[in-house]
C-alpha atoms as a PDB file:
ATOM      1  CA  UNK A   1       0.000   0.000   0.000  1.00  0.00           C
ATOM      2  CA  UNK A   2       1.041   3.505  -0.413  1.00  0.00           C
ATOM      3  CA  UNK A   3       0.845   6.402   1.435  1.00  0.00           C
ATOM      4  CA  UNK A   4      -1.997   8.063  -0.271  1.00  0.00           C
ATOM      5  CA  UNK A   5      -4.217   5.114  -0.173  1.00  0.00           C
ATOM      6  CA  UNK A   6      -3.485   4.966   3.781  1.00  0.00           C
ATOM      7  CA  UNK A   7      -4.664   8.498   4.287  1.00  0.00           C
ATOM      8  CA  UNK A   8      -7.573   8.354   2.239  1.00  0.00           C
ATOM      9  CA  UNK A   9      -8.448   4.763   4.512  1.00  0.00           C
ATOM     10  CA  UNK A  10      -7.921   6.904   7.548  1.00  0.00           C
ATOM     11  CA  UNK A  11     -10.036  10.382   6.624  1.00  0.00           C
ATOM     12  CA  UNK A  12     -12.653   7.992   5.507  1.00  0.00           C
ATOM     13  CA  UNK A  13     -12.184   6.141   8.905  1.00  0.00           C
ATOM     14  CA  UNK A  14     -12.449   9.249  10.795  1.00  0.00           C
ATOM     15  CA  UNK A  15     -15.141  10.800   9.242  1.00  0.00           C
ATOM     16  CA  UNK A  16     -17.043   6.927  10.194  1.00  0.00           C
ATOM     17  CA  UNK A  17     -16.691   6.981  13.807  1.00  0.00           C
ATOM     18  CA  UNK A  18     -17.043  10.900  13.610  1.00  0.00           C
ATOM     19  CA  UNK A  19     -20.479  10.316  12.601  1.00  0.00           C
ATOM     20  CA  UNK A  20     -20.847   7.700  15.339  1.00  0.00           C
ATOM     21  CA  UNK A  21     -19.981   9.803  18.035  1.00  0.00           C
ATOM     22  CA  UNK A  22     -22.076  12.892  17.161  1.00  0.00           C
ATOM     23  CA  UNK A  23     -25.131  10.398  16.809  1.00  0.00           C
ATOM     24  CA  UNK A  24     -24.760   9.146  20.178  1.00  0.00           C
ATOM     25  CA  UNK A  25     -24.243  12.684  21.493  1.00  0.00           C
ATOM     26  CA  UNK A  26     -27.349  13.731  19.966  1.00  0.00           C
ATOM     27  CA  UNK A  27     -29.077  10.280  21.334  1.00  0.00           C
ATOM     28  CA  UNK A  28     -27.839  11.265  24.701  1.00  0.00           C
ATOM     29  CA  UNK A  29     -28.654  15.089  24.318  1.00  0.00           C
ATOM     30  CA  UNK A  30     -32.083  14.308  23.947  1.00  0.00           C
ATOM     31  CA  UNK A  31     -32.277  11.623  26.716  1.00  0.00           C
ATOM     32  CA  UNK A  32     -31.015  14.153  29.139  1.00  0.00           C
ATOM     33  CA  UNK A  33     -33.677  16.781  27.654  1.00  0.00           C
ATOM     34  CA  UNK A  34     -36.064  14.188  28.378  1.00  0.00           C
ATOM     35  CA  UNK A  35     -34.408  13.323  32.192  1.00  0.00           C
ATOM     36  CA  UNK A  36     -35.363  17.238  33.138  1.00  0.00           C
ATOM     37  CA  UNK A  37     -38.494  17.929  31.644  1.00  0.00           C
ATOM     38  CA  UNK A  38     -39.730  14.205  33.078  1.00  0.00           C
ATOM     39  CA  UNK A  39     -41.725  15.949  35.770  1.00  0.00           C
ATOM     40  CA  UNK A  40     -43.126  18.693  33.866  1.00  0.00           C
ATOM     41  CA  UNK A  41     -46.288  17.860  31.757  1.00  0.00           C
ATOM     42  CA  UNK A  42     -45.639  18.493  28.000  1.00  0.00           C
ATOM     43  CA  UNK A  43     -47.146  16.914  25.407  1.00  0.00           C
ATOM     44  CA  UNK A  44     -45.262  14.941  22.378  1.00  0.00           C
ATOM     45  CA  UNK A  45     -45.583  14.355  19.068  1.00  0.00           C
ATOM     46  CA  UNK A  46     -43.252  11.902  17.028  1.00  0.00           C
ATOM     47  CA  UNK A  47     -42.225  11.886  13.517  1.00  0.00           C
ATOM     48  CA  UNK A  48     -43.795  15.167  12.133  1.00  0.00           C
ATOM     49  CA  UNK A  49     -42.187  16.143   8.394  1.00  0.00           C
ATOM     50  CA  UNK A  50     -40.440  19.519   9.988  1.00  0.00           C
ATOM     51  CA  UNK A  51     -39.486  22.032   7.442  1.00  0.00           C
ATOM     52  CA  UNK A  52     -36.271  23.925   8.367  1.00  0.00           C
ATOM     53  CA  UNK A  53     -34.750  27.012   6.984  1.00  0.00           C
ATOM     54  CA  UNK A  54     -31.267  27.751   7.595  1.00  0.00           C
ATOM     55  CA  UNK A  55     -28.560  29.535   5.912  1.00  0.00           C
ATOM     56  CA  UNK A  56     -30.754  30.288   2.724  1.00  0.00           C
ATOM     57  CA  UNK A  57     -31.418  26.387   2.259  1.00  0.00           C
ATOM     58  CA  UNK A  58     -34.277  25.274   3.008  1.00  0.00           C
ATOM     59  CA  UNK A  59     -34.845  21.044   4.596  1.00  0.00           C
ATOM     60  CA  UNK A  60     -37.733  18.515   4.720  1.00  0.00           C
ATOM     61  CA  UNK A  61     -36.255  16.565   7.625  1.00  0.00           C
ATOM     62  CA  UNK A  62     -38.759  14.339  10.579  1.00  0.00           C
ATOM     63  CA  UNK A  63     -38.545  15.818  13.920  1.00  0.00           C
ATOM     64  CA  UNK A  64     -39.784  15.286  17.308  1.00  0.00           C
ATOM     65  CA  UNK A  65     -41.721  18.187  18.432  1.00  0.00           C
ATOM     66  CA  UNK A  66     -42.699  18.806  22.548  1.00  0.00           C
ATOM     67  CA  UNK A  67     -45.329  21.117  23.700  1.00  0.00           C
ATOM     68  CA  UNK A  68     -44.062  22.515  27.039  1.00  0.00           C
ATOM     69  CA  UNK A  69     -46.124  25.369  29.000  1.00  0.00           C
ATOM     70  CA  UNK A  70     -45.323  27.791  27.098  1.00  0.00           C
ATOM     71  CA  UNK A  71     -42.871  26.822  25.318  1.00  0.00           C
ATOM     72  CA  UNK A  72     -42.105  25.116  21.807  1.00  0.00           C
ATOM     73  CA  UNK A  73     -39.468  22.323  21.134  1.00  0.00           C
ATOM     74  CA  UNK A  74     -38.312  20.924  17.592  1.00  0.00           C
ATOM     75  CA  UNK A  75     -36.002  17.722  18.110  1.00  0.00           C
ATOM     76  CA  UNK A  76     -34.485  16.623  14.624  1.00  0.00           C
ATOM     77  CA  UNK A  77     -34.630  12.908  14.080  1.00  0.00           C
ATOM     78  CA  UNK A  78     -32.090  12.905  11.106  1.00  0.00           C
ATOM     79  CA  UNK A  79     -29.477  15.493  12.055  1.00  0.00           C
END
């Protein structure tokens, strides 16, 4: 093997378990969102098709979204 078939294995290796670790961060993000809202009542509603703008692009992604008192939450699914 040579050397620029080793880097390209490793950047493509990195940007794997990159991806790993940010979705377990998110997975654990919103279990600990969940953890301190748990005595609150709120209401939830899975798997809505959210529309999201951002940076002049606009996304059709499914999202969590949790009534709260008075207060609106929008939990990506795929991001």
């Amino acid at each position: 093997m040579n050397e620029s078939q080793l880097f390209i294995g490793g950047i493509i290796l990195i940007f794997i378990f990159g991806n790993i670790f940010v979705y377990f961060l998110n997975k654990n993000k919103q279990k600990r969102f969940f953890d301190f809202i748990r005595d609150r009542e709120y209401t939830l509603v899975r798997n809505v098709e959210a529309e999201i703008e951002g940076y002049s692009k606009i996304s059709y992604r499914k999202a969590d979204i949790v009534f709260l008192d008075d207060e609106i939450f929008i939990l990506t699914i795929n991001k």
